[in-house]
Protein backbone atom coordinates (compact mmCIF):
# COMPACT_ATOMS: atom_id res chain seq x y z
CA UNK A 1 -52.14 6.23 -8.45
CA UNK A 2 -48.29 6.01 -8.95
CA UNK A 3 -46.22 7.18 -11.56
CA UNK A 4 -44.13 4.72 -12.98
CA UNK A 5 -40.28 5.33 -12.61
CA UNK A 6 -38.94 6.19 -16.45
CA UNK A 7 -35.98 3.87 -17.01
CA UNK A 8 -32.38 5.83 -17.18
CA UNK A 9 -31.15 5.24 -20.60
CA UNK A 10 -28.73 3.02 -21.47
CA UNK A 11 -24.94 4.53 -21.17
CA UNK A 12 -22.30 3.11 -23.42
CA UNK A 13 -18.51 3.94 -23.63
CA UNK A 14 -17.09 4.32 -26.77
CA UNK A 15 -12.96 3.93 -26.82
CA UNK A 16 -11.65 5.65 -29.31
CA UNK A 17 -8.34 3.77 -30.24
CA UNK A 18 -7.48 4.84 -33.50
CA UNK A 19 -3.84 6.41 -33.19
CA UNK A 20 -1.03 4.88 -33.96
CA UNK A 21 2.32 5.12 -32.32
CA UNK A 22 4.37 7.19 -34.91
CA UNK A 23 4.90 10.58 -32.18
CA UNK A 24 6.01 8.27 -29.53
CA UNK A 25 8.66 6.44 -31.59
CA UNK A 26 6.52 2.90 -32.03
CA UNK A 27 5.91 0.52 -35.30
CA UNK A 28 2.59 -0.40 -32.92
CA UNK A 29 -0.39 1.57 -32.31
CA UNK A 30 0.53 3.46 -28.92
CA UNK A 31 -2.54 2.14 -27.58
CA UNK A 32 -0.99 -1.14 -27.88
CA UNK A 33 2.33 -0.30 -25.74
CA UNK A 34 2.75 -1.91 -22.08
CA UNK A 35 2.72 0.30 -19.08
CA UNK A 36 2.78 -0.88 -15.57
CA UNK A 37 2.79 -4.53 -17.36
CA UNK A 38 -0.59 -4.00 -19.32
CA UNK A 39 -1.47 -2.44 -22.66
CA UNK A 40 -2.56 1.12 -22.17
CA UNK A 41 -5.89 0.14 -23.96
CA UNK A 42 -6.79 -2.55 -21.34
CA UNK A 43 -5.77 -0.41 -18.11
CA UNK A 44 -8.78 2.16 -20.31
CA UNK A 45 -11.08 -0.49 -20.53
CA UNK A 46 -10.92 -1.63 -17.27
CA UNK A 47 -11.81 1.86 -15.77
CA UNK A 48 -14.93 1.82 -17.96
CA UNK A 49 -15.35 -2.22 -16.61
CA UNK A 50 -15.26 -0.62 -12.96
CA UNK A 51 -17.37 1.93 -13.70
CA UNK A 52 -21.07 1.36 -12.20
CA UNK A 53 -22.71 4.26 -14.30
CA UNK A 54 -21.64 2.32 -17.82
CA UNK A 55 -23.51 -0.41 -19.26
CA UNK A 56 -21.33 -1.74 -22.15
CA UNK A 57 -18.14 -0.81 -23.65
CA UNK A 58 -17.56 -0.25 -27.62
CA UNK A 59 -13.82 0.35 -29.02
CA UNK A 60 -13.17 1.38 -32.44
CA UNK A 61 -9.36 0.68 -33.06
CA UNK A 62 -6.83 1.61 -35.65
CA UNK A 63 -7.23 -0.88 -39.01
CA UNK A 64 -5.54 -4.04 -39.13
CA UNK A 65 -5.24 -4.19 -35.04
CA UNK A 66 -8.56 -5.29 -34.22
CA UNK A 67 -7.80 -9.32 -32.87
CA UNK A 68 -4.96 -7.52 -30.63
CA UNK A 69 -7.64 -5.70 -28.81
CA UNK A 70 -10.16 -9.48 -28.81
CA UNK A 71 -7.52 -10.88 -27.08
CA UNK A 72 -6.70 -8.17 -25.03
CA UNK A 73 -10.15 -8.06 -24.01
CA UNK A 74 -10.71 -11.79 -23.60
CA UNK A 75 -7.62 -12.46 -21.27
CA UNK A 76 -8.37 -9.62 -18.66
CA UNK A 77 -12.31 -10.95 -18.52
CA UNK A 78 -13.46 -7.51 -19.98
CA UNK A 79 -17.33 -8.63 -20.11
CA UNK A 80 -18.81 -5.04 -20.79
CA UNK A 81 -17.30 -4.74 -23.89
CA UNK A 82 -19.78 -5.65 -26.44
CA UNK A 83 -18.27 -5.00 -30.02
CA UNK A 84 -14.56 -4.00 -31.35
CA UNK A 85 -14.46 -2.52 -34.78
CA UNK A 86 -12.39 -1.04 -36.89
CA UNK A 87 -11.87 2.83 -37.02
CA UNK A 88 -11.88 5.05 -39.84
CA UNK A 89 -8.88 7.11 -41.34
CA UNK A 90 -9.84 10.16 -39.78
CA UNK A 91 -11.31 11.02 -36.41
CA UNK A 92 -14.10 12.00 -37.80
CA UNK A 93 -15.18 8.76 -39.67
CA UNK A 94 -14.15 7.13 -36.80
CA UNK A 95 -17.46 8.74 -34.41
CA UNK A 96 -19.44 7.92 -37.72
CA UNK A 97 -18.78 4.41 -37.48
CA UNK A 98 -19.30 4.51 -33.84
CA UNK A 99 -22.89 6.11 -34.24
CA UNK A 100 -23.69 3.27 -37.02
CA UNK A 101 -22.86 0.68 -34.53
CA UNK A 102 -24.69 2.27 -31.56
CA UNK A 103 -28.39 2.51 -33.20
CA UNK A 104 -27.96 -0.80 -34.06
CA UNK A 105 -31.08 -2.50 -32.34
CA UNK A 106 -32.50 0.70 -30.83
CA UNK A 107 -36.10 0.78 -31.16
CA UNK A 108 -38.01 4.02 -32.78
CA UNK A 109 -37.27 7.20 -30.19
CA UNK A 110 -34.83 5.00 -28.55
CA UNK A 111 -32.00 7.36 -27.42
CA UNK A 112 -29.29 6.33 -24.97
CA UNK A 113 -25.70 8.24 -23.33
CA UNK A 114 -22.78 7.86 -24.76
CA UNK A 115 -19.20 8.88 -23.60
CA UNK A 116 -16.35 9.03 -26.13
CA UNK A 117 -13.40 8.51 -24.58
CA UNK A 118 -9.16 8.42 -25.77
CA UNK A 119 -7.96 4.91 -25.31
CA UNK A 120 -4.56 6.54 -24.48
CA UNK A 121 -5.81 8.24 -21.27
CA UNK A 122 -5.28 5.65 -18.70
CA UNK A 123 -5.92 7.34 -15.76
CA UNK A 124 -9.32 8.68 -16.09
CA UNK A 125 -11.37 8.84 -13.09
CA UNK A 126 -14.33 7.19 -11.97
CA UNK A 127 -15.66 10.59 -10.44
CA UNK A 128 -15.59 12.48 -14.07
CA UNK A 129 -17.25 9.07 -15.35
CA UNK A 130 -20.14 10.05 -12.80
CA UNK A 131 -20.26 13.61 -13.33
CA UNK A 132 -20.29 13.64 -17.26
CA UNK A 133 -23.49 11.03 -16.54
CA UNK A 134 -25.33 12.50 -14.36
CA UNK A 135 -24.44 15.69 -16.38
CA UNK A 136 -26.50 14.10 -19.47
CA UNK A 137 -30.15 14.09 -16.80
CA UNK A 138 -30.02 17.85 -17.92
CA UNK A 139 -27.78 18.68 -20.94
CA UNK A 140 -27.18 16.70 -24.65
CA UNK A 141 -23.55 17.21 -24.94
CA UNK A 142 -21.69 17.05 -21.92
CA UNK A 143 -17.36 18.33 -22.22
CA UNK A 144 -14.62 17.45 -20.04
CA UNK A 145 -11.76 20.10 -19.43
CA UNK A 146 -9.28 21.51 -16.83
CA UNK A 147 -7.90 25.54 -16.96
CA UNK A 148 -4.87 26.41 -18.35
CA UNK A 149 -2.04 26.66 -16.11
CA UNK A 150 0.23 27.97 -19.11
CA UNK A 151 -0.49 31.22 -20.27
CA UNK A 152 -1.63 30.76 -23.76
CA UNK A 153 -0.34 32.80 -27.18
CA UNK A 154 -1.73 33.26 -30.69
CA UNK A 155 0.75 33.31 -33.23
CA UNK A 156 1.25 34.05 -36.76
CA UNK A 157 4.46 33.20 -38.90
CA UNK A 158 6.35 36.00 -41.10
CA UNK A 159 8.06 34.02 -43.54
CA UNK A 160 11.61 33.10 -43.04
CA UNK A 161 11.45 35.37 -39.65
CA UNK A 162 9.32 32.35 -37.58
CA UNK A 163 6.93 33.05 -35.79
CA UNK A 164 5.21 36.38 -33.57
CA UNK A 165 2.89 37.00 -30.91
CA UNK A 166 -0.31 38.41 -32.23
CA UNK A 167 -2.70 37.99 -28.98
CA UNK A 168 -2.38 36.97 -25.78
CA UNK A 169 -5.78 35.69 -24.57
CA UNK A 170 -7.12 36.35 -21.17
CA UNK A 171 -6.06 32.88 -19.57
CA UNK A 172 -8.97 32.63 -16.96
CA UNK A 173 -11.02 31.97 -19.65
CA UNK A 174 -9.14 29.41 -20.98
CA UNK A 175 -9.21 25.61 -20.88
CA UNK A 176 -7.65 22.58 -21.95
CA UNK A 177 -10.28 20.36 -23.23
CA UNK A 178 -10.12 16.29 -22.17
CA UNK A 179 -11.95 13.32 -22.83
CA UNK A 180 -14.81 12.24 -22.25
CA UNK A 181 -16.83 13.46 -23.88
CA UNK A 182 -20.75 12.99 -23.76
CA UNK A 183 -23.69 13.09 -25.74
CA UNK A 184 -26.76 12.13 -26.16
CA UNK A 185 -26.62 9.42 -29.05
CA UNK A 186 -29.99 11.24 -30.87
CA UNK A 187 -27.74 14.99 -30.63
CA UNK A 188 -24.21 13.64 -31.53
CA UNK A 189 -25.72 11.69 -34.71
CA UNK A 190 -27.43 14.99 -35.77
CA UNK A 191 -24.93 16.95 -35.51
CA UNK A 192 -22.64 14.64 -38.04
CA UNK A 193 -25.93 14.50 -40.11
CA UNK A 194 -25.81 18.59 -40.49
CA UNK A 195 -21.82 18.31 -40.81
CA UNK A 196 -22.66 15.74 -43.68
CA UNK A 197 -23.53 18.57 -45.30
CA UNK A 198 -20.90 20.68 -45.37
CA UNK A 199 -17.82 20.01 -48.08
CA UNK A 200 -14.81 21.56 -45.52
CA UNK A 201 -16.24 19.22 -42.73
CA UNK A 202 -13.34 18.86 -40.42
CA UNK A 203 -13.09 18.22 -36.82
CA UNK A 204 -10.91 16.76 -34.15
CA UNK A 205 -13.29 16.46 -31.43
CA UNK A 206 -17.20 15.81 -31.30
CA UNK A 207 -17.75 18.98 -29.16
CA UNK A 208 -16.71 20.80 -31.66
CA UNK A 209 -18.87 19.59 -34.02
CA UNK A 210 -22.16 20.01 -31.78
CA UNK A 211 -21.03 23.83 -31.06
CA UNK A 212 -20.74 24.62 -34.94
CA UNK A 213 -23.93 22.48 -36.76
CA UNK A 214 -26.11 22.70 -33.43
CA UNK A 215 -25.20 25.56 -32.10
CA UNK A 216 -28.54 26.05 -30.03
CA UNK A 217 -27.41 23.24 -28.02
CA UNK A 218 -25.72 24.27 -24.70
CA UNK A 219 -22.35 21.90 -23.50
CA UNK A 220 -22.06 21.58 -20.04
CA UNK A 221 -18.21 21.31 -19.05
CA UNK A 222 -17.70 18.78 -16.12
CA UNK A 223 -14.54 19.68 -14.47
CA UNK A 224 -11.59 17.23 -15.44
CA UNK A 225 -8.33 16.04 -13.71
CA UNK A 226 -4.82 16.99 -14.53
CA UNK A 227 -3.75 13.13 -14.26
CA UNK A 228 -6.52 12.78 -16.81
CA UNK A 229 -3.15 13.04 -19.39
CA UNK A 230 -3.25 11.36 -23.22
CA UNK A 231 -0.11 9.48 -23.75
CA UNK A 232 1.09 11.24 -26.79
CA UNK A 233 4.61 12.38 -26.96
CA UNK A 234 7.46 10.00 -25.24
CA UNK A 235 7.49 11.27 -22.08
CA UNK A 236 4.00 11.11 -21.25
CA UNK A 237 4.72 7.42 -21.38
CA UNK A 238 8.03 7.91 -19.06
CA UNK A 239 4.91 9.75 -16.36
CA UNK A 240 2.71 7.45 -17.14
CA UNK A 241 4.58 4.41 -15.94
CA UNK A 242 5.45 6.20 -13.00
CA UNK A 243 2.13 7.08 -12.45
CA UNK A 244 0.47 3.67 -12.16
CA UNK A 245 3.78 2.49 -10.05
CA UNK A 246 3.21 4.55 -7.62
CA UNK A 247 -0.39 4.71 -7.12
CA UNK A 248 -1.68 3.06 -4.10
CA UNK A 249 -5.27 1.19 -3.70
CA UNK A 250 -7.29 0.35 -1.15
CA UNK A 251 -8.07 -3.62 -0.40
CA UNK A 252 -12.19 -3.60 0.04
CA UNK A 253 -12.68 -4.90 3.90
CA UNK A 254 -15.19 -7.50 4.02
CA UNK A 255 -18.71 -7.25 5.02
CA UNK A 256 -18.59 -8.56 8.67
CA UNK A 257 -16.44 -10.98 10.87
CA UNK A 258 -18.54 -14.11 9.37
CA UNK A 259 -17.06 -13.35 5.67
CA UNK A 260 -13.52 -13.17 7.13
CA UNK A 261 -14.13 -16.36 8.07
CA UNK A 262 -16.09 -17.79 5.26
CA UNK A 263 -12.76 -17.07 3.57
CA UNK A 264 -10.47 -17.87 5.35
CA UNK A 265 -11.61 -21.44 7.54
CA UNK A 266 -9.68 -24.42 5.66
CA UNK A 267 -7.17 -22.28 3.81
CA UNK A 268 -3.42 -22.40 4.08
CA UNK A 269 -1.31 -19.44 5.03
CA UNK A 270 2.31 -20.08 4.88
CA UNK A 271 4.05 -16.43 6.66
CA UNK A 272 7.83 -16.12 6.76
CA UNK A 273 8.95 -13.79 9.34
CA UNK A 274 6.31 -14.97 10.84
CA UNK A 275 8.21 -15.12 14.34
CA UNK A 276 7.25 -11.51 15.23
CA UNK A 277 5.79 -7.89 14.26
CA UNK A 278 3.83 -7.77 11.17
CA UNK A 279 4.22 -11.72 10.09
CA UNK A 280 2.93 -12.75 14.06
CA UNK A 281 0.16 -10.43 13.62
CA UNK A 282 -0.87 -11.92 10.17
CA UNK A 283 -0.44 -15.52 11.12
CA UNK A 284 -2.66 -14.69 14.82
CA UNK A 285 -5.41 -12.89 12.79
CA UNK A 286 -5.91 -15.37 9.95
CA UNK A 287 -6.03 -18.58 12.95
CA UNK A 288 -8.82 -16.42 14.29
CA UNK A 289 -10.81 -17.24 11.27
CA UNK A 290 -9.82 -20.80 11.05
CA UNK A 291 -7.02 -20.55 8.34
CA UNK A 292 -4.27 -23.33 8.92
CA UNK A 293 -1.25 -21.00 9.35
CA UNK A 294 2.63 -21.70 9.09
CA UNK A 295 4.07 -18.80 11.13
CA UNK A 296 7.86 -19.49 10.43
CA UNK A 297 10.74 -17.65 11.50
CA UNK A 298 14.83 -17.86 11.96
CA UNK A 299 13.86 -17.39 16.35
CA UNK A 300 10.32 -19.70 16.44
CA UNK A 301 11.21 -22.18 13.83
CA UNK A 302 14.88 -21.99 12.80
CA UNK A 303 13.88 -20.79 9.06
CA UNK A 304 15.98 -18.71 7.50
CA UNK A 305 14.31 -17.16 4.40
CA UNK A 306 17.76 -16.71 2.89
CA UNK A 307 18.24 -20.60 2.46
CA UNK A 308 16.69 -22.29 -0.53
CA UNK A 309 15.91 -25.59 1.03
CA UNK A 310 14.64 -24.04 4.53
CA UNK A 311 11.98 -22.51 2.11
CA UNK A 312 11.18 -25.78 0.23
CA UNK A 313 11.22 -27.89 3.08
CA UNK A 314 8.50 -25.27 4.96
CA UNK A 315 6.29 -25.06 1.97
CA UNK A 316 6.48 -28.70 1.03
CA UNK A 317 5.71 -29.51 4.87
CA UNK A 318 2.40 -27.08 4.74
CA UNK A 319 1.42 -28.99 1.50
CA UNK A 320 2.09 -32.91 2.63
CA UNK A 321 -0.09 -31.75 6.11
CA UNK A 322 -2.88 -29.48 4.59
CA UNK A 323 -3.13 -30.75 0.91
CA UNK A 324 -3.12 -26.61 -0.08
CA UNK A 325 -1.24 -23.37 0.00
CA UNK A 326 -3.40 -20.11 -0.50
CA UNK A 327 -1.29 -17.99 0.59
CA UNK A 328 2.15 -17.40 0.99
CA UNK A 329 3.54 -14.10 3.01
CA UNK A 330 6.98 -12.60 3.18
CA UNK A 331 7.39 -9.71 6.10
CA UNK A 332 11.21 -11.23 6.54
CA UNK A 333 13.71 -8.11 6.57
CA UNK A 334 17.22 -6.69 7.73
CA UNK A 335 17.28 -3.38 8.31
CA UNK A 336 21.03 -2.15 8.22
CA UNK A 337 21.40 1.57 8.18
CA UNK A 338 24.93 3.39 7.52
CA UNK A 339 27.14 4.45 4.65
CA UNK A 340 27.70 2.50 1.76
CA UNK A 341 31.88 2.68 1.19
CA UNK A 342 31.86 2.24 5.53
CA UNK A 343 29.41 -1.09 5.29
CA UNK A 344 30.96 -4.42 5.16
CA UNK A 345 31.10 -7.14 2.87
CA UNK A 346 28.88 -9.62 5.05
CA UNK A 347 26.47 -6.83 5.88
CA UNK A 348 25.89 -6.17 1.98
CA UNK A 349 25.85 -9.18 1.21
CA UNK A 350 22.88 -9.98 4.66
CA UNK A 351 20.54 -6.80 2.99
CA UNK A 352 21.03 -8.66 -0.29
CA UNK A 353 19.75 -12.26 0.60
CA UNK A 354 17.39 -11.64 2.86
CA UNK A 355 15.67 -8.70 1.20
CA UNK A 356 16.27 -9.46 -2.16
CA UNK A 357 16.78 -12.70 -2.91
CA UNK A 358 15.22 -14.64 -0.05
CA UNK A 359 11.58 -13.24 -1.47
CA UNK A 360 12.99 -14.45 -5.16
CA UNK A 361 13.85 -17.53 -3.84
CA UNK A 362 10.51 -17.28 -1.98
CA UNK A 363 8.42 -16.70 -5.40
CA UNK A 364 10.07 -19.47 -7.29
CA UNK A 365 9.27 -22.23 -5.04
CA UNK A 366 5.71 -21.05 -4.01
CA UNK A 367 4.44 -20.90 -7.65
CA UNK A 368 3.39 -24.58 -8.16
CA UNK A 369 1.62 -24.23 -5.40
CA UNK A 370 -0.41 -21.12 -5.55
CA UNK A 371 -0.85 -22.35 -9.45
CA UNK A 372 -3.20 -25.00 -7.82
CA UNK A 373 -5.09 -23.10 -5.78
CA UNK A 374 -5.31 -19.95 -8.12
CA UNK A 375 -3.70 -17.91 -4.78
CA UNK A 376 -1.41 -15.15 -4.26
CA UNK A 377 1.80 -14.02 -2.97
CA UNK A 378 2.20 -11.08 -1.10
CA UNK A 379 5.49 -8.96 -0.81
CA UNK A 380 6.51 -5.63 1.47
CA UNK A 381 8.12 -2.85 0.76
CA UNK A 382 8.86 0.47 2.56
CA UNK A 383 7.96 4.27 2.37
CA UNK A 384 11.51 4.89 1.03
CA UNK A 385 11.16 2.90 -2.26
CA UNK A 386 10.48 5.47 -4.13
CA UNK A 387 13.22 7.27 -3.40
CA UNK A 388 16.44 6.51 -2.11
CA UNK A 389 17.89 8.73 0.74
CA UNK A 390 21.53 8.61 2.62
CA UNK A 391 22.64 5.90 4.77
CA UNK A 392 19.56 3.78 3.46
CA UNK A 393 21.36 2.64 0.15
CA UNK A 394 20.67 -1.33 0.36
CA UNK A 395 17.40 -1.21 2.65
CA UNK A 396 15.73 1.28 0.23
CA UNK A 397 17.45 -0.20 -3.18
CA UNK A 398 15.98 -3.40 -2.09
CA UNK A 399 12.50 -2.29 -1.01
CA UNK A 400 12.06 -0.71 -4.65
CA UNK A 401 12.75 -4.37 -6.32
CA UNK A 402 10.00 -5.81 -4.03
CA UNK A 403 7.24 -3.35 -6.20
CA UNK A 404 8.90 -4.19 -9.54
CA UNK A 405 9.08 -7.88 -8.52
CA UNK A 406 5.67 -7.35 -7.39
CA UNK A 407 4.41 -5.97 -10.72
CA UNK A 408 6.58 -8.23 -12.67
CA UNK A 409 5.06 -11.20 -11.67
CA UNK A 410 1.74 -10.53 -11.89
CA UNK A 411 2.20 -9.90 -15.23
CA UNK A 412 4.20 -13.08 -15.38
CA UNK A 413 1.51 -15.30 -13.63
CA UNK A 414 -1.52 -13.55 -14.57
CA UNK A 415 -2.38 -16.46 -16.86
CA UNK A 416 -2.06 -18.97 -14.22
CA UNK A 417 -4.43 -17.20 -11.69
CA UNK A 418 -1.82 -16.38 -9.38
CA UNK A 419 -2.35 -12.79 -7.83
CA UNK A 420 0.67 -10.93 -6.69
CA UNK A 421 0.78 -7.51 -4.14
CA UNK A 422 3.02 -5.59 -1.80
CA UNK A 423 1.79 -3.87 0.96
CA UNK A 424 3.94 -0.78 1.89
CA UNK A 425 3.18 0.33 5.35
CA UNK A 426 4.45 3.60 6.82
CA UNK A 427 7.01 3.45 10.01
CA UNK A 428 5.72 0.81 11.76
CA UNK A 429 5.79 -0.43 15.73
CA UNK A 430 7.91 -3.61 15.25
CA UNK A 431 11.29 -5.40 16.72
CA UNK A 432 12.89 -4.84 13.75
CA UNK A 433 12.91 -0.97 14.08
CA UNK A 434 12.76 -0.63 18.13
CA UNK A 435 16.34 -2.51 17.19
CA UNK A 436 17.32 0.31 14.59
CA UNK A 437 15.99 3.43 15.55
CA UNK A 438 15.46 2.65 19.41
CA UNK A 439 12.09 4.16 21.51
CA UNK A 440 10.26 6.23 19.72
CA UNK A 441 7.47 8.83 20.40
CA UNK A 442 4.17 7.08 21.54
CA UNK A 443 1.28 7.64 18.43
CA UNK A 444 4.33 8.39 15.96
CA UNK A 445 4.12 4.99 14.50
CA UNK A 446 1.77 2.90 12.62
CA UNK A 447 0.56 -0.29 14.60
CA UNK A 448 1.91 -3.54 13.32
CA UNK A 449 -1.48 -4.98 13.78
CA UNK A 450 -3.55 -2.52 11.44
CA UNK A 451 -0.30 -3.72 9.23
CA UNK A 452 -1.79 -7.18 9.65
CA UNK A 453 -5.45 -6.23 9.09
CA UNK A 454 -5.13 -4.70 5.80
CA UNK A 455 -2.41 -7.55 4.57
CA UNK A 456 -5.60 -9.41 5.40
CA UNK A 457 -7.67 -8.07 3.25
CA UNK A 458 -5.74 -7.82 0.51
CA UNK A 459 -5.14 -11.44 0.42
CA UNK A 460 -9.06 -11.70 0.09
CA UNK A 461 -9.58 -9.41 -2.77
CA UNK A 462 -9.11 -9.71 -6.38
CA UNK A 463 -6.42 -6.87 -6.84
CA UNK A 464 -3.18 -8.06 -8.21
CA UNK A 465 0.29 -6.24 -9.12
CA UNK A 466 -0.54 -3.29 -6.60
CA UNK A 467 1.14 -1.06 -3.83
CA UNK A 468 -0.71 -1.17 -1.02
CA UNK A 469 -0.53 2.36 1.08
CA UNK A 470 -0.89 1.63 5.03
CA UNK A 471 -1.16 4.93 6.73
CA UNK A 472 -1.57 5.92 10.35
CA UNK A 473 -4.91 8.07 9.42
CA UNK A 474 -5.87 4.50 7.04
CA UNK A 475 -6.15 6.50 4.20
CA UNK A 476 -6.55 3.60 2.42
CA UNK A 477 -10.49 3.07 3.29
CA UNK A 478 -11.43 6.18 1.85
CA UNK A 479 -9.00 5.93 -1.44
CA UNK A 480 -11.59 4.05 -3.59
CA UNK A 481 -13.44 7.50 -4.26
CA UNK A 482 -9.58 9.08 -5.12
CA UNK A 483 -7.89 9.07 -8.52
CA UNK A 484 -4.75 7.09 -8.37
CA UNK A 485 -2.81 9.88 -9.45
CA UNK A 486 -4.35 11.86 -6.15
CA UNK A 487 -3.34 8.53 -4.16
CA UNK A 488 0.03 8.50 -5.77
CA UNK A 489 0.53 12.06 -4.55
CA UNK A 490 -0.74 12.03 -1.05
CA UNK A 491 1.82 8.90 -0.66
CA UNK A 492 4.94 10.29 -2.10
CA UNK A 493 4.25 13.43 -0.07
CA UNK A 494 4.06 10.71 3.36
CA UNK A 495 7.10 8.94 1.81
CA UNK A 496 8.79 11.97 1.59
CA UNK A 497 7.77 13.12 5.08
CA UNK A 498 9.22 9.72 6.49
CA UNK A 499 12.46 10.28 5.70
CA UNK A 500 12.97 13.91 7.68
């Protein structure tokens, strides 16, 4: 006779929102503020959306703020998150609330996991989501913390002489605590039951109160991540930004060859620079897989991306003969290297149109028509838009407004369905650089059709307002289990490597 399986209990995230924006010079809660075009709240809630391990999502936010969160929560399709209520005026009242709301409609001996987490840590991982779960299978109060790479000092103050050293603690021992944090939802509620009990009850974390009103219960610390930050003072929003800019993702292949096709057979594809390299490779993959394509191109088709009504006439032509446009793809570019004060006027003024404001130009009239079909756009950049480096002045200057057009609008056209992405591929095999840089060694450089594959499937996936990394060793298809912060690193590091 079997054993029936016991059902895993029922894991809800709790975001704790309650702050408001007074240390990082804001009239708004600070959960509120827009970075990388979304509230830091909603880039939180969507980790906790992502993540498989969590069932449903509660968020207790600061009074008077709570329909800015509904909304928040109803644009971006949040569907896990069950209840948003308001938060106490201390942290501690806060958790109390949170434990009312989470026994609400749990039967007798009912217990379930529950993670508090800061709404104003954005870039929490879906691996320390894991490991504080799996953590509560064998403990009731699970912490999250990184050591101390600061040596750390006790201090006490003299009076008008400031402050002195009065231990120096061994620094091995020493961590800096994160969120989240977990718990059982039967230990966490009796250990603010005990606290109830105590008139100095003060605390401004829930591990803390565990370890002092049940101190027989052990907490497991789950290693954390140093990107794991809490937006706080104002540079942490300065890092933050930067953060999410530069992380790169990884565009989920599909299944087989049958869902490329699925996909793609009877949808438009209008390329530009679509006459060789990268563009040709797009526009000879996607015809594979029965997409109509419009491969056009200043050498095939006499377009010139820099020309307003050579862009309008090529889109309107793909809509009057297919009745659609998916998808519309710029890989058009000019690479000029040399010193700025030695460059001409008409060379300036070539980097300008065609990098910058043919793929303006490019956006403007293709919106209508991705509007209809709920489509997306898709930009390029280059390894060297992060930073600038000599002799590269307009090529990289431009390449850097193709990620903050790219972010831009799909902030701009989020509401209208329209996705927006960049793919930023390392050096890559194509005319265009042959023509700059001449031969170069064989393996050195990225193929243009792995370029091509990957632009694929990020046309086919949901993401929007990402950089997408294309690396030699396709880091890309293993970055789903990396932070983005790990992601961001690993690709400024390649960047960085480029331009030696």
């Amino acid at each position: 006779m079997s054993v029936p399986h016991e059902a895993k209990p029922r894991t809800t995230a709790v975001v704790l929102a309650g702050g408001t924006g007074q240390r990082v010079g804001l009239s708004i809660p600070k959960q509120l503020l827009k970075i990388a075009g979304k509230a830091v709240i909603e880039h939180t809630l969507t980790i906790f959306q992502q993540a498989d391990s969590i069932d449903d999502v509660i968020v207790l936010m600061a009074p008077g703020f709570v329909p800015d969160v509904e909304k928040i929560v109803a644009k971006a399709g949040l569907t896990k998150v069950t209840k948003v209520i308001e938060g106490g005026s201390t942290r501690n009242e806060t958790t109390e609330r949170a434990i009312a709301a989470l026994g609400e409609g749990l039967a007798e001996g009912e217990d379930r996991n529950v993670l508090f987490h800061d709404a104003v840590r954005p870039l929490l991982s879906q691996r320390v989501i894991q490991d504080c779960v799996d953590a509560l299978e064998r403990y009731q109060a699970v912490d999250v913390a990184i050591p101390s790479a600061d040596t750390i000092i006790v201090t006490r103050t003299h009076g008008e002489d400031g402050e002195f050293i009065t231990d120096v603690p061994d620094r091995s021992r020493l961590r800096r605590g994160q969120t989240p944090q977990a718990f059982k939802l039967s230990t966490i509620r009796r250990a603010y039951e005990v606290a109830a009990g105590d008139p100095n009850f003060q605390a401004t974390d829930d591990c803390s109160v565990v370890l002092k009103y049940l101190p027989d219960v052990p907490i497991h610390v789950v290693a954390g991540d140093e990107y794991n930050m809490k937006v706080t003072q104002p540079v942490d929003v300065f890092i933050t930004d930067k953060l999410f800019q530069l992380a790169s993702t990884a565009a989920p292949r599909q299944a087989d060859e049958a869902a490329y096709r699925e996909l793609l057979e009877g949808r438009t594809l209008v390329v530009f620079g679509g006459s060789y390299g990268i563009g040709a490779d797009i526009a000879e993959l996607a015809r594979t897989y029965g997409a109509q394509v419009y491969a056009l191109g200043r050498s095939t088709t006499g377009t010139h991306v820099e020309n307003p009504e050579h862009v309008d006439d090529a889109l309107s032509k793909a809509y009057s003969e297919t009745g659609r446009i998916d998808y519309v793809i710029n890989t058009a570019g000019v690479l000029r290297i040399g010193k700025l004060a030695e460059t001409d006027n008409s060379t300036i003024q070539e980097a300008l149109n065609v990098n910058y404001l043919a793929p303006v130009q490019i956006a403007r009239a293709s919106y209508k028509y991705l509007a209809e079909t709920k489509g997306q756009l898709l930009l390029y950049t280059s390894s060297s838009y992060t930073r600038g480096r000599a002799e590269y002045s307009l090529y990289s200057s431009t390449k850097a407004a193709m990620v903050n057009l790219t972010q831009a609008l799909s902030d701009e056209w989020a509401n209208d369905g329209i996705r927006v992405n960049c793919v930023n591929p390392e050096r890559t095999a194509t005319p265009m650089r042959t023509k700059a840089f001449g031969t170069e060694p064989a393996g050195s450089l990225l193929s243009s059709e792995a370029v091509a594959r990957t632009s694929l499937d990020v046309l086919l996936s949901e993401l929007t307002g990402h950089v997408i990394d294309v690396r030699q060793q396709d880091p890309t298809r293993g970055a789903s289990e990396a932070s983005g912060f790990e992601q961001a690193l690993a690709a400024v590091l390649t960047r960085e490597e480029d331009m030696q």
